[in-house]
N, C-alpha and C. Protein backbone atom coordinates (compact mmCIF):
# COMPACT_ATOMS: atom_id res chain seq x y z
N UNK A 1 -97.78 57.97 9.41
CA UNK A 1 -97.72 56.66 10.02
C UNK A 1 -99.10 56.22 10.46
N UNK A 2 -99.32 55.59 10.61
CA UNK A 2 -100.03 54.23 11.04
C UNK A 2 -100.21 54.18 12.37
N UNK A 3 -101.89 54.19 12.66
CA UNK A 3 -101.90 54.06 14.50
C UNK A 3 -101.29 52.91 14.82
N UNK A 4 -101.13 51.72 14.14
CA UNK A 4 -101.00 50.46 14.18
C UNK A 4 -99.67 50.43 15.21
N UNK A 5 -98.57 51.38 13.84
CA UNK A 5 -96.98 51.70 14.08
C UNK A 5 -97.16 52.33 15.37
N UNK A 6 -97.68 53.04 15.82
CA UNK A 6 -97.99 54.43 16.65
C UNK A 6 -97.81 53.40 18.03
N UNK A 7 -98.76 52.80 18.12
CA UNK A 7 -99.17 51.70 19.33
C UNK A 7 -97.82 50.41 19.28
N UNK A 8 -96.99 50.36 18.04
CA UNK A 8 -96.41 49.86 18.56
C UNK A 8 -95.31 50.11 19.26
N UNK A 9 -94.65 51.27 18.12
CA UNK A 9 -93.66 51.93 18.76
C UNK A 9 -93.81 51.89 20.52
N UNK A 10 -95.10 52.18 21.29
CA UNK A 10 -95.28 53.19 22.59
C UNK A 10 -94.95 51.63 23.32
N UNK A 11 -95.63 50.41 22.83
CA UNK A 11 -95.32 49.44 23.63
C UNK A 11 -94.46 48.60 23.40
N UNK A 12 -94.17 48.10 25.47
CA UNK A 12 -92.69 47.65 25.58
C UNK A 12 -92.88 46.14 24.57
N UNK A 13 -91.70 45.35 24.73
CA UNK A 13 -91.50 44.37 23.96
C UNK A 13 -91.79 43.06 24.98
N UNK A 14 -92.72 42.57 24.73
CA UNK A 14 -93.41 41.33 25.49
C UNK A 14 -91.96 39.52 24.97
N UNK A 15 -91.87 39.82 26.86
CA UNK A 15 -90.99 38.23 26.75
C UNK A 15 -92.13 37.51 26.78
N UNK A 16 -91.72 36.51 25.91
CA UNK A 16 -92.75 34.88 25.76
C UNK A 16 -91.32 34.17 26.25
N UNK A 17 -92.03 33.02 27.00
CA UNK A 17 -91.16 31.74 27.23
C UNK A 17 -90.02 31.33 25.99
N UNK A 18 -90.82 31.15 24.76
CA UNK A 18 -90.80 30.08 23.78
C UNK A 18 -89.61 30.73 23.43
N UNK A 19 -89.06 32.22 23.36
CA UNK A 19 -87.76 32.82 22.68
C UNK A 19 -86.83 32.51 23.49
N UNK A 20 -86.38 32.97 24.56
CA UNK A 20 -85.81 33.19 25.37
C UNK A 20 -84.28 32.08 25.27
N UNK A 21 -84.91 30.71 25.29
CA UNK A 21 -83.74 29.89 25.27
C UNK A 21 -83.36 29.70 23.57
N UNK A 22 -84.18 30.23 22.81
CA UNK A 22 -83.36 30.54 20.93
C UNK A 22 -82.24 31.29 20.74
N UNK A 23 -82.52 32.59 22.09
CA UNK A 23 -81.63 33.11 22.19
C UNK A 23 -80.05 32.99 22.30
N UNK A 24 -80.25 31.88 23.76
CA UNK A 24 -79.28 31.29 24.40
C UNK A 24 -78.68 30.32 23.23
N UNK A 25 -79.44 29.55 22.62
CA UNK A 25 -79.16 28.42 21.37
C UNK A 25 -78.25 28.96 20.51
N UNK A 26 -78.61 30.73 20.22
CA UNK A 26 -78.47 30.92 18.99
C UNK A 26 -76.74 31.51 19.26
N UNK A 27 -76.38 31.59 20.83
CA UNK A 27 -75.38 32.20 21.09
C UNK A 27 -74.05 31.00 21.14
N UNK A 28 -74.98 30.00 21.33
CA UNK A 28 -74.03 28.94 21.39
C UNK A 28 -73.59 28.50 20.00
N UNK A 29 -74.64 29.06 19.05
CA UNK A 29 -74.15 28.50 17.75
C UNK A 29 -73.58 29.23 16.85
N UNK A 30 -73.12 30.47 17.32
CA UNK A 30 -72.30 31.96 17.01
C UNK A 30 -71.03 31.14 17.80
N UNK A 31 -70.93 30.59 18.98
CA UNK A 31 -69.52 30.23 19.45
C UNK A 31 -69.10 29.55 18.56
N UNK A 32 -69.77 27.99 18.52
CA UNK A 32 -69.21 27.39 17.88
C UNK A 32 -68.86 27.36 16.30
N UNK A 33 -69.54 28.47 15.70
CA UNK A 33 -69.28 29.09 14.39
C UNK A 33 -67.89 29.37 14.60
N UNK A 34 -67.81 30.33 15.66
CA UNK A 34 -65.86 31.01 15.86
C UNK A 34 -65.10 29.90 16.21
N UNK A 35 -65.01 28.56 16.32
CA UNK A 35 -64.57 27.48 17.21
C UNK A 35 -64.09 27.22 15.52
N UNK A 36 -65.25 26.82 14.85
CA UNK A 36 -64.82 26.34 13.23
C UNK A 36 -63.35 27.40 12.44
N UNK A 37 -64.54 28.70 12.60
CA UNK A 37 -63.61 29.61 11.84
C UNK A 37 -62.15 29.67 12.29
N UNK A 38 -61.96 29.12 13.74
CA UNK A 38 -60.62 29.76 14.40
C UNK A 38 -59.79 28.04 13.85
N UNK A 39 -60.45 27.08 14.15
CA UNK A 39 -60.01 25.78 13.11
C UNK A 39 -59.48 26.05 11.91
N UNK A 40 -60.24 26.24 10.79
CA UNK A 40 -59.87 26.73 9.79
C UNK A 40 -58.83 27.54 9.53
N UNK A 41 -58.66 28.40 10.30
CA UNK A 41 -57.90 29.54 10.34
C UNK A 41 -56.32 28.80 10.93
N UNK A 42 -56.40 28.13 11.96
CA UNK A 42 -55.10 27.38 11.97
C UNK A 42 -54.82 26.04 11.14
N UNK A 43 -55.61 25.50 10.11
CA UNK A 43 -55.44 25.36 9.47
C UNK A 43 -54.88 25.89 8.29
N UNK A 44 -55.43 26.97 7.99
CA UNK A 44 -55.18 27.12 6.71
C UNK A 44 -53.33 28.19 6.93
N UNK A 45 -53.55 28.42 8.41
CA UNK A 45 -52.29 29.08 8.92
C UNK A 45 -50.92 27.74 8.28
N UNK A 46 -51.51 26.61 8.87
CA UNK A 46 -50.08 25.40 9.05
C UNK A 46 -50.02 25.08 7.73
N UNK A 47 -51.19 25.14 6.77
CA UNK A 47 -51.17 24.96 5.14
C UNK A 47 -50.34 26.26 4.32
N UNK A 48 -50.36 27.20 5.02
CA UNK A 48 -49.56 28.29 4.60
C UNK A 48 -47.88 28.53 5.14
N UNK A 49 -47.76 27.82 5.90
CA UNK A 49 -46.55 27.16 6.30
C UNK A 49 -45.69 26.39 5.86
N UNK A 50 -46.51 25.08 5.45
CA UNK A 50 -45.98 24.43 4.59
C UNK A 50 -45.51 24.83 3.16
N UNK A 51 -46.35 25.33 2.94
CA UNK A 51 -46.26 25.68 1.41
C UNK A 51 -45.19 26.90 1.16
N UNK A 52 -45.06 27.53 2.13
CA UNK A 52 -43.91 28.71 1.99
C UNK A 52 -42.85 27.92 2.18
N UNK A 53 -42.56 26.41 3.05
CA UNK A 53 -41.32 25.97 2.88
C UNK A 53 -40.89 25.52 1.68
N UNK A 54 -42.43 24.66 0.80
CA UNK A 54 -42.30 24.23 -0.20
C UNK A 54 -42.06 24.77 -1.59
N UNK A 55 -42.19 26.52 -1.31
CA UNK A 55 -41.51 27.41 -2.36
C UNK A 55 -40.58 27.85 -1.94
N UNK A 56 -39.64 28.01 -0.43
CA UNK A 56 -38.61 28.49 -0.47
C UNK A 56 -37.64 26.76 -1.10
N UNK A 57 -37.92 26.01 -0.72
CA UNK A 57 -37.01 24.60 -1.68
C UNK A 57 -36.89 24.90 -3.14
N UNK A 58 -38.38 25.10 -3.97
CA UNK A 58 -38.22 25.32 -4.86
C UNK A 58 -37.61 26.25 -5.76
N UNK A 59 -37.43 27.70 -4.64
CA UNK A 59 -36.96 28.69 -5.35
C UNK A 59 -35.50 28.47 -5.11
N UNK A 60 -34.97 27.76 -3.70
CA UNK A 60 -33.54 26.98 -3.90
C UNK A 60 -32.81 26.57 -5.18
N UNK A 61 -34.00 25.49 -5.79
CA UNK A 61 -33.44 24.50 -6.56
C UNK A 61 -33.22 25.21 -8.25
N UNK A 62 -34.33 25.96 -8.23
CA UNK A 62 -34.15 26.81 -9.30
C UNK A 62 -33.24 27.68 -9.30
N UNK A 63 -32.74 28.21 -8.57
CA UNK A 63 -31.74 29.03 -8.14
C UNK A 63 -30.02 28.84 -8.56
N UNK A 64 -30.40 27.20 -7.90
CA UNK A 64 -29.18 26.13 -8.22
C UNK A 64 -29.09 26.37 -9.72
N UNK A 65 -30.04 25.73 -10.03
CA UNK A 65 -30.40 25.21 -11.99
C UNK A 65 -29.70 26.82 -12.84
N UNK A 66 -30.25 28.12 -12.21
CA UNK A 66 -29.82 29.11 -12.95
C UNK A 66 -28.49 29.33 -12.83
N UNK A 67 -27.99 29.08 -11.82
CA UNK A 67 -26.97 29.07 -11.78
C UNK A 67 -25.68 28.08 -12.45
N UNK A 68 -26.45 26.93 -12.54
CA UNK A 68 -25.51 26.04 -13.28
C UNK A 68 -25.70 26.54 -14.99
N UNK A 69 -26.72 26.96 -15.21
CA UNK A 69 -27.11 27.19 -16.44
C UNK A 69 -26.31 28.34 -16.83
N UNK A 70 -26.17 29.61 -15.95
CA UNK A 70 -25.28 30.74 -16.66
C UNK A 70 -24.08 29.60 -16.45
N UNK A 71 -23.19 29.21 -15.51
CA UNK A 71 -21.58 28.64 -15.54
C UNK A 71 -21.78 27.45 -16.19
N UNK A 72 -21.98 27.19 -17.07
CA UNK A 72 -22.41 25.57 -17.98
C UNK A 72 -20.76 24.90 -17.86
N UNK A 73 -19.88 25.98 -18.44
CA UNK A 73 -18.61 25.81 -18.84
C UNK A 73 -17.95 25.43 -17.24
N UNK A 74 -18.36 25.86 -16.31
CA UNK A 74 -17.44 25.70 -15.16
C UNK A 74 -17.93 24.33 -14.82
N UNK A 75 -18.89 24.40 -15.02
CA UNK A 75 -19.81 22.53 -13.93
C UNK A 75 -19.00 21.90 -15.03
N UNK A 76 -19.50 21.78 -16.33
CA UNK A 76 -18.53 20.77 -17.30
C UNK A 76 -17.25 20.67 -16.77
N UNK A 77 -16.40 21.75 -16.85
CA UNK A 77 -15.17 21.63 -16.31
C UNK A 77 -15.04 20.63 -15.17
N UNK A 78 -15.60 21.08 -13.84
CA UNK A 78 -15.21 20.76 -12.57
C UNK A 78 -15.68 19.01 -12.54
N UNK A 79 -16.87 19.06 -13.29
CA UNK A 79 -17.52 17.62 -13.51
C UNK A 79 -16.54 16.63 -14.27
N UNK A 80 -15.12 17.05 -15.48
CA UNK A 80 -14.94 16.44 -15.90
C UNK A 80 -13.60 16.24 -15.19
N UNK A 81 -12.94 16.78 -14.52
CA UNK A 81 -12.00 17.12 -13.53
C UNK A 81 -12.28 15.87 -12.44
N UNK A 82 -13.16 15.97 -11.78
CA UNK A 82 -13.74 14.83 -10.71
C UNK A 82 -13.92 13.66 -10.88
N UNK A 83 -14.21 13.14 -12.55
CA UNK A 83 -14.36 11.94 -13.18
C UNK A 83 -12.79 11.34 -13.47
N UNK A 84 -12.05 12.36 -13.84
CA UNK A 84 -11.02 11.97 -14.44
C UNK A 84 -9.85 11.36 -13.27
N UNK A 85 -10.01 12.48 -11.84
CA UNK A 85 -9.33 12.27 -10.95
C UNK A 85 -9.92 10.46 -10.26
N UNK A 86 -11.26 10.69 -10.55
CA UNK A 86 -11.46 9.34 -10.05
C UNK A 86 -11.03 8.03 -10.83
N UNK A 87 -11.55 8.33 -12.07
CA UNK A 87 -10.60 7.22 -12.98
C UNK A 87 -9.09 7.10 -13.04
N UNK A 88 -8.60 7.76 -12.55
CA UNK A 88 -6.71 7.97 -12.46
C UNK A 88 -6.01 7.58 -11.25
N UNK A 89 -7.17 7.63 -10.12
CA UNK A 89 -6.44 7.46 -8.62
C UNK A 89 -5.84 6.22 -8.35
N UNK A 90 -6.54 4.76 -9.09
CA UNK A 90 -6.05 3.58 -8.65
C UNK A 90 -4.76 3.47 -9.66
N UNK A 91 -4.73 3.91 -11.06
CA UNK A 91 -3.42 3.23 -11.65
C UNK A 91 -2.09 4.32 -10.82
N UNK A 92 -2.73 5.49 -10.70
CA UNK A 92 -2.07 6.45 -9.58
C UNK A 92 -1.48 5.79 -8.18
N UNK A 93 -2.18 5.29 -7.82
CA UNK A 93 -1.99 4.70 -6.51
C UNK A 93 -1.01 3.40 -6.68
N UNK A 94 -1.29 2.38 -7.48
CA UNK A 94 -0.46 1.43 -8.15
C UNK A 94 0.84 1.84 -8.39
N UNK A 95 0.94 3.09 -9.66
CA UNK A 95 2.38 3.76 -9.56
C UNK A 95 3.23 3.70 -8.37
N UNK A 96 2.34 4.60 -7.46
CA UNK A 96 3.53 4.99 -6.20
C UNK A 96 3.90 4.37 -5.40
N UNK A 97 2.85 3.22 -5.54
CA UNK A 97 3.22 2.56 -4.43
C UNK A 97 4.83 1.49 -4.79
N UNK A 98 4.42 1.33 -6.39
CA UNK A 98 5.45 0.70 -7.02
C UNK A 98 6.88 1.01 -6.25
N UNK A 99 6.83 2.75 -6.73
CA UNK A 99 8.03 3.52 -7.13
C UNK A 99 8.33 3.71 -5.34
N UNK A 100 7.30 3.56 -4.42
CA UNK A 100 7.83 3.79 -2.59
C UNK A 100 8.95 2.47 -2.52
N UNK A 101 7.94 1.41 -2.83
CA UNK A 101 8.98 0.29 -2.44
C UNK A 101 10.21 0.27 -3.15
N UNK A 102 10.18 0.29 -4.23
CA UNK A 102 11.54 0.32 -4.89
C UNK A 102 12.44 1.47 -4.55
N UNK A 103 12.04 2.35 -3.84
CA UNK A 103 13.17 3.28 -3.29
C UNK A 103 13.27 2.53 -1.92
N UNK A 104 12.58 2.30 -0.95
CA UNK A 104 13.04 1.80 0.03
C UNK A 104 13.96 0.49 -0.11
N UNK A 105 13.76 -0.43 -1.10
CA UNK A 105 14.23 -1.54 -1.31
C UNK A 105 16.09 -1.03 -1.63
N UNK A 106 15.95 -0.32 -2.40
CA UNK A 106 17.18 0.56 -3.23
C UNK A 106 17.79 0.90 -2.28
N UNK A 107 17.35 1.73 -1.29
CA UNK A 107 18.21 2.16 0.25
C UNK A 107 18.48 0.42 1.04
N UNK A 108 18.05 -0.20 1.55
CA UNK A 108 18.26 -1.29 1.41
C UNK A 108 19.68 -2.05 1.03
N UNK A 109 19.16 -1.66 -0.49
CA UNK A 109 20.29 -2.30 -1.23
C UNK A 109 21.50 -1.68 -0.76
N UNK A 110 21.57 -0.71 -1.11
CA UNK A 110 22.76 0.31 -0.65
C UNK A 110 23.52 0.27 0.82
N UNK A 111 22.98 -0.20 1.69
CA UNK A 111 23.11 -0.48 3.13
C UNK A 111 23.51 -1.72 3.18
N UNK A 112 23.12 -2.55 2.97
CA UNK A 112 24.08 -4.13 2.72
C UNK A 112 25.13 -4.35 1.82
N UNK A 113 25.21 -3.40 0.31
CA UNK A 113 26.45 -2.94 -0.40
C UNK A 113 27.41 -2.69 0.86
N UNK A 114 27.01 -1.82 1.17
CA UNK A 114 28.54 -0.96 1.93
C UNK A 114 28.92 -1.79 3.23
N UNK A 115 27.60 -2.94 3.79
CA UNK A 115 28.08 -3.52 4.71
C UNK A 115 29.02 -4.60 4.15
N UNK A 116 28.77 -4.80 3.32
CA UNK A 116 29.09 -6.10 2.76
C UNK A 116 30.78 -6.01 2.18
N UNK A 117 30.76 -4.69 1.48
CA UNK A 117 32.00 -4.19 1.25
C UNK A 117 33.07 -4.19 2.53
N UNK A 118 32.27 -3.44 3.51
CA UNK A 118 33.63 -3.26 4.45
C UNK A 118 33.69 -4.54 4.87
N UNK A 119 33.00 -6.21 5.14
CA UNK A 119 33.57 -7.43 5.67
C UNK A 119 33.89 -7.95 4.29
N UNK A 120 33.87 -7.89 3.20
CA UNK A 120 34.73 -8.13 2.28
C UNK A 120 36.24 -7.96 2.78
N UNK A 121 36.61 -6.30 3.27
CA UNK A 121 37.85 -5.43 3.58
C UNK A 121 38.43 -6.40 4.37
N UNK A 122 37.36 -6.61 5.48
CA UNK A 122 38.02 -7.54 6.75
C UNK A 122 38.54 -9.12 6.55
N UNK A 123 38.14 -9.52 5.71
CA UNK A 123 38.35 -10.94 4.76
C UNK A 123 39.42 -10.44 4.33
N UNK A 124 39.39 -9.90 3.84
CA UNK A 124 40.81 -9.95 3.01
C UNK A 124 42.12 -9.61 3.67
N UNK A 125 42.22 -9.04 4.63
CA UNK A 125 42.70 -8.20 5.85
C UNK A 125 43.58 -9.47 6.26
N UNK A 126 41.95 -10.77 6.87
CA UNK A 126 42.42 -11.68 7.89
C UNK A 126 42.90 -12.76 6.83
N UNK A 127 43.38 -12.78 5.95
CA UNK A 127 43.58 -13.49 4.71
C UNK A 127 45.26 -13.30 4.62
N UNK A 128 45.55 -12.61 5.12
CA UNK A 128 47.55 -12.19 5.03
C UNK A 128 47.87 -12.27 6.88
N UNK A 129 49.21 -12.78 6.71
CA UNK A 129 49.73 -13.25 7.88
C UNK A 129 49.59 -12.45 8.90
N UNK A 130 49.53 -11.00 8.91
CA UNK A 130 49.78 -9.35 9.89
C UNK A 130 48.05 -9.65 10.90
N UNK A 131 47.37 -9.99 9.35
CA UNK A 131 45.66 -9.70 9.69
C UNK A 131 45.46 -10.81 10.24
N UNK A 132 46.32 -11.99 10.63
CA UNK A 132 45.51 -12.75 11.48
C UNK A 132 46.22 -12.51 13.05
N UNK A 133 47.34 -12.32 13.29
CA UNK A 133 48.08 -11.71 13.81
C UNK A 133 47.42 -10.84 14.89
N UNK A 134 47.27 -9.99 14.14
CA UNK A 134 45.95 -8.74 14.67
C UNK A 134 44.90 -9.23 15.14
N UNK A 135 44.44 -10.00 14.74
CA UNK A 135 42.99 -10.35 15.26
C UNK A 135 43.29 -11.89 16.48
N UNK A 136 44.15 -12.02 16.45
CA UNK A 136 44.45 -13.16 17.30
C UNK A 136 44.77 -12.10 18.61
N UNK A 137 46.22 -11.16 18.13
CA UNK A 137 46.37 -10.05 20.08
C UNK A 137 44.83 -9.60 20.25
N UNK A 138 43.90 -9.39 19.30
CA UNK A 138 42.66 -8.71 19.85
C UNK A 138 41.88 -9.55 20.84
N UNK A 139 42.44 -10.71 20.31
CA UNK A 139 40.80 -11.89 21.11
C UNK A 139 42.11 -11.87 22.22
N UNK A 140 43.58 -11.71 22.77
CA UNK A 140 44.01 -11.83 23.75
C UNK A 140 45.16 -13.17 23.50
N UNK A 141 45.33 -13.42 22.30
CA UNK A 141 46.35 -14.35 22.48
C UNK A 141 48.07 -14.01 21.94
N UNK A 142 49.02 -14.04 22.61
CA UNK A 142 50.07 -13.77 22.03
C UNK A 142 51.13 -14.82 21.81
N UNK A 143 51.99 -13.60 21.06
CA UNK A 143 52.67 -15.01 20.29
C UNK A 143 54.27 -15.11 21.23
N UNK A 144 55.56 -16.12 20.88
CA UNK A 144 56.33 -16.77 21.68
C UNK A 144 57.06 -15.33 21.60
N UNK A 145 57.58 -15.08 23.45
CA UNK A 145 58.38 -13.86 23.50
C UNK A 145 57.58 -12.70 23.99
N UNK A 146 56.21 -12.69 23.84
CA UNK A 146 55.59 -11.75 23.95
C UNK A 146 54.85 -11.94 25.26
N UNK A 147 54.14 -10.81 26.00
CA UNK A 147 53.52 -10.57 26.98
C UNK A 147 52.38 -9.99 27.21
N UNK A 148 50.90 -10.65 27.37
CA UNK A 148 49.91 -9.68 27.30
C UNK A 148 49.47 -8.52 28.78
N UNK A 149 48.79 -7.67 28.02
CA UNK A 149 48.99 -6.68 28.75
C UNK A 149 47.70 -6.05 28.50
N UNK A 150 46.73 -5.84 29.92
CA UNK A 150 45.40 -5.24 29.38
C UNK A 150 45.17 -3.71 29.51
N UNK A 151 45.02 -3.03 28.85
CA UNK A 151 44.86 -1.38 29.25
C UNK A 151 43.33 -1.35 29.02
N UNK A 152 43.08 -0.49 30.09
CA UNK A 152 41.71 -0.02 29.76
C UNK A 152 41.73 1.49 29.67
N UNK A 153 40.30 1.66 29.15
CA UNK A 153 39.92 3.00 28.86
C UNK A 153 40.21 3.56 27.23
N UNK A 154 40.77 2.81 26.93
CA UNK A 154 40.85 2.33 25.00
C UNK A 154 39.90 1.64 24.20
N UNK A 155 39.56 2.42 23.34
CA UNK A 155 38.67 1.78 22.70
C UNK A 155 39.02 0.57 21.43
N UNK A 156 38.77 -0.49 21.64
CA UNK A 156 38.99 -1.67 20.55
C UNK A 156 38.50 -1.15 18.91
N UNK A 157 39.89 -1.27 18.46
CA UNK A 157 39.35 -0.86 16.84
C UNK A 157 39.43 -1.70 16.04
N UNK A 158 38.89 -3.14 16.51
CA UNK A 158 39.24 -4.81 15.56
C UNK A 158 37.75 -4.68 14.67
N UNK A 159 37.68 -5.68 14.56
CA UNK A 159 36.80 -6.06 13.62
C UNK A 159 35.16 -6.68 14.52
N UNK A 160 35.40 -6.55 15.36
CA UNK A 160 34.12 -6.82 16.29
C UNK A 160 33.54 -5.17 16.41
N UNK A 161 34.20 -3.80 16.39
CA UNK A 161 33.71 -2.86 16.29
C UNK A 161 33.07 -2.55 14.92
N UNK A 162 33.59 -3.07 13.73
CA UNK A 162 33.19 -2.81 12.63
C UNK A 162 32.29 -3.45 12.51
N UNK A 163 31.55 -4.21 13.24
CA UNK A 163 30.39 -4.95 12.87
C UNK A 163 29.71 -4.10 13.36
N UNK A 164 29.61 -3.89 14.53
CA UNK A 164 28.88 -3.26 15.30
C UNK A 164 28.43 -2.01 14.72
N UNK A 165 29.73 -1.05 13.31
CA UNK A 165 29.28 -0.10 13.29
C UNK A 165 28.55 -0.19 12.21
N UNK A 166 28.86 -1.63 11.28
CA UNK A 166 28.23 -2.22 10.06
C UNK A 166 26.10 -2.01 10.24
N UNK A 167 25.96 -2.72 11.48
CA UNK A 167 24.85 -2.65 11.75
C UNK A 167 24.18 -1.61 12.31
N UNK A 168 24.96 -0.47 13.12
CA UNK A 168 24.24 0.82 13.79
C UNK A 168 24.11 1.38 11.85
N UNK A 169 24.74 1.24 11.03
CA UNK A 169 24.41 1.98 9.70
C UNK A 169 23.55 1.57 8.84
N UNK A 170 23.31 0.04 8.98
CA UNK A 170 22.20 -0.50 7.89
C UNK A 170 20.89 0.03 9.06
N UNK A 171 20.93 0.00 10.49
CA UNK A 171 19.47 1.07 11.26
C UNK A 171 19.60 1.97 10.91
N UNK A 172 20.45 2.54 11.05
CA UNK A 172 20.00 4.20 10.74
C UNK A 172 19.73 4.28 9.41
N UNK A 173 20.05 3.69 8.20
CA UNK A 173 19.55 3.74 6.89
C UNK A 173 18.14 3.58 6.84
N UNK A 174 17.60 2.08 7.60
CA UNK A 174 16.09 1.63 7.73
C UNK A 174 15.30 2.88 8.48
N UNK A 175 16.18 3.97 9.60
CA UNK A 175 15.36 4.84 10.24
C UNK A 175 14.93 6.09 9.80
N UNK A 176 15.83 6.67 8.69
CA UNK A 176 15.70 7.60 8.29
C UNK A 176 14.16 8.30 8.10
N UNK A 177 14.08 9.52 8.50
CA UNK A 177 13.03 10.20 8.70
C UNK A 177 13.01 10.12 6.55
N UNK A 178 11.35 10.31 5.88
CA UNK A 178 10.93 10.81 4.89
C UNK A 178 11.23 12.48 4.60
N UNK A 179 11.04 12.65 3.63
CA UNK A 179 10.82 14.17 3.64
C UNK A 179 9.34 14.30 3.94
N UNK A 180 8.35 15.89 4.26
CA UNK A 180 7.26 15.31 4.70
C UNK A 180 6.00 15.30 3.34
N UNK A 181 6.53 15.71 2.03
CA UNK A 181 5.86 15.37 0.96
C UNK A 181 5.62 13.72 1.01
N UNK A 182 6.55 12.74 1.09
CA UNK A 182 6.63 11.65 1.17
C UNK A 182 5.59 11.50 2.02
N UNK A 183 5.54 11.53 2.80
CA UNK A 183 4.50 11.63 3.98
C UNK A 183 3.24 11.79 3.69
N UNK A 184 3.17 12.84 3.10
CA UNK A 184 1.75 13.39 2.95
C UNK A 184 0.98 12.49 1.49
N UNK A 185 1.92 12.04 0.60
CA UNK A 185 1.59 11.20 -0.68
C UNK A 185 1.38 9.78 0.47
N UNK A 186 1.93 9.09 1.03
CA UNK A 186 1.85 8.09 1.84
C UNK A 186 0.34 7.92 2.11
N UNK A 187 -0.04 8.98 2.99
CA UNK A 187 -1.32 9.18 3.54
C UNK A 187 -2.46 9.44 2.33
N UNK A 188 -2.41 10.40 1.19
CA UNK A 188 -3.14 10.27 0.17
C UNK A 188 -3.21 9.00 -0.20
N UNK A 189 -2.11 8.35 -0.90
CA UNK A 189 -2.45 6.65 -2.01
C UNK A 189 -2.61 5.71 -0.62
N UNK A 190 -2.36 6.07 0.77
CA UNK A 190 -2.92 4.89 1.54
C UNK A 190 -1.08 4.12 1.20
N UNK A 191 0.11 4.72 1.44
CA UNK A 191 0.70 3.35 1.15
C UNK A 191 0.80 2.99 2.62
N UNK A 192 1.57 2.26 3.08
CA UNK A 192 2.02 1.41 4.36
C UNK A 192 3.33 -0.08 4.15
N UNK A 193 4.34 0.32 4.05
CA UNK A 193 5.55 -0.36 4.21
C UNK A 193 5.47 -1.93 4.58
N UNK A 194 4.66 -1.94 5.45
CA UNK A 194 4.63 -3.17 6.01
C UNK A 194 3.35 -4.49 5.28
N UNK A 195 2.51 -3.25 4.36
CA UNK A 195 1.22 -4.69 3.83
C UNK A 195 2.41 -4.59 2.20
N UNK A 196 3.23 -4.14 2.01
CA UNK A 196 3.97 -4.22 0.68
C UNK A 196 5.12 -5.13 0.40
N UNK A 197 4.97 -6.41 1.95
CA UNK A 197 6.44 -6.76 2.31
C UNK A 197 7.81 -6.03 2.68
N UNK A 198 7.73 -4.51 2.72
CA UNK A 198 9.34 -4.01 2.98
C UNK A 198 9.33 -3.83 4.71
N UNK A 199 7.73 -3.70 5.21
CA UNK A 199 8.48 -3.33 6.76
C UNK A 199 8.81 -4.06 7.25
């Protein structure tokens, strides 16, 4: 070595003014180096975030696609199933609703038949000398020789009861509970009795 080295090695290291605050400078610009890097770094963190959502979607969708691709035959199926049900529901719906009213109408019918029949009965009844007879002691009038006489606790079996029972039968025909298939087709086609004219 070198006296040069020799002498320097032995001596200490001389502060000058002029370094001292380069130092300080140079520490501040090591911070703000880590200030960037730690930026970056949550950056490139929230960019790596995104992008893992944006391949877990993608590996979704592909996923989907392989999957429709092995069952080709089932999506066709189910796809042509869904089209068909949709093209079928309104003349569907049209049908039943047809075929609701015309059964309710039909019960109907049948309920004014049979009312109609039994005051037919009673017409014809009060149509012969006995049947007016009868219906005259009922309203309370009697004939020469005779004596009226009121009992109670008897029930009247004239023709004012047969009305009465004429009409408790055409309600209870109109009340009759559905079965609850009826019901449940009701609620599918949307029918309602009353926008069809029968309620």
């Amino acid at each position: 070595m070198s006296a040069y080295s020799e002498s320097t090695r032995g001596a200490r290291p001389r502060h000058t003014p002029g370094r001292g605050p380069r130092t300080v400078a140079g520490g501040s610009r090591a911070s703000a180096r880590g200030s960037r890097a730690a930026t970056r770094g949550s950056r490139v963190a929230a960019g790596g975030s995104a992008g893992r959502a944006a391949s877990r979607g993608a590996t979704k969708a592909s996923g989907i696609a392989s999957w429709a691709d092995a069952h080709r035959l089932v999506c066709i199926v189910v796809v042509g199933v869904v089209a068909l049900v949709a093209a079928l529901y309104a003349p569907a719906k049209a049908l039943y609703s047809a075929q609701r009213t015309n059964a309710v109408l039909a019960e109907r019918l049948d309920a004014a038949t049979s009312s109609a029949t039994q005051l037919q009965g009673e017409v014809d009844s009060l149509m012969t000398r006995e049947g007016i007879e009868d219906e005259a002691r009922r309203r309370g009038y009697v004939a020469e020789g005779e004596t009226a006489v009121d009992v109670d606790g008897i029930e009247d079996s004239g023709s004012a009861a047969t009305d009465e029972s004429v009409t408790s039968d055409s309600s209870q025909t109109q009340d009759t509970e559905n079965p609850w298939y009826v019901s449940v087709l009701d609620f599918i086609f949307g029918y309602d009795p009353s926008t069809q004219g029968v309620g």
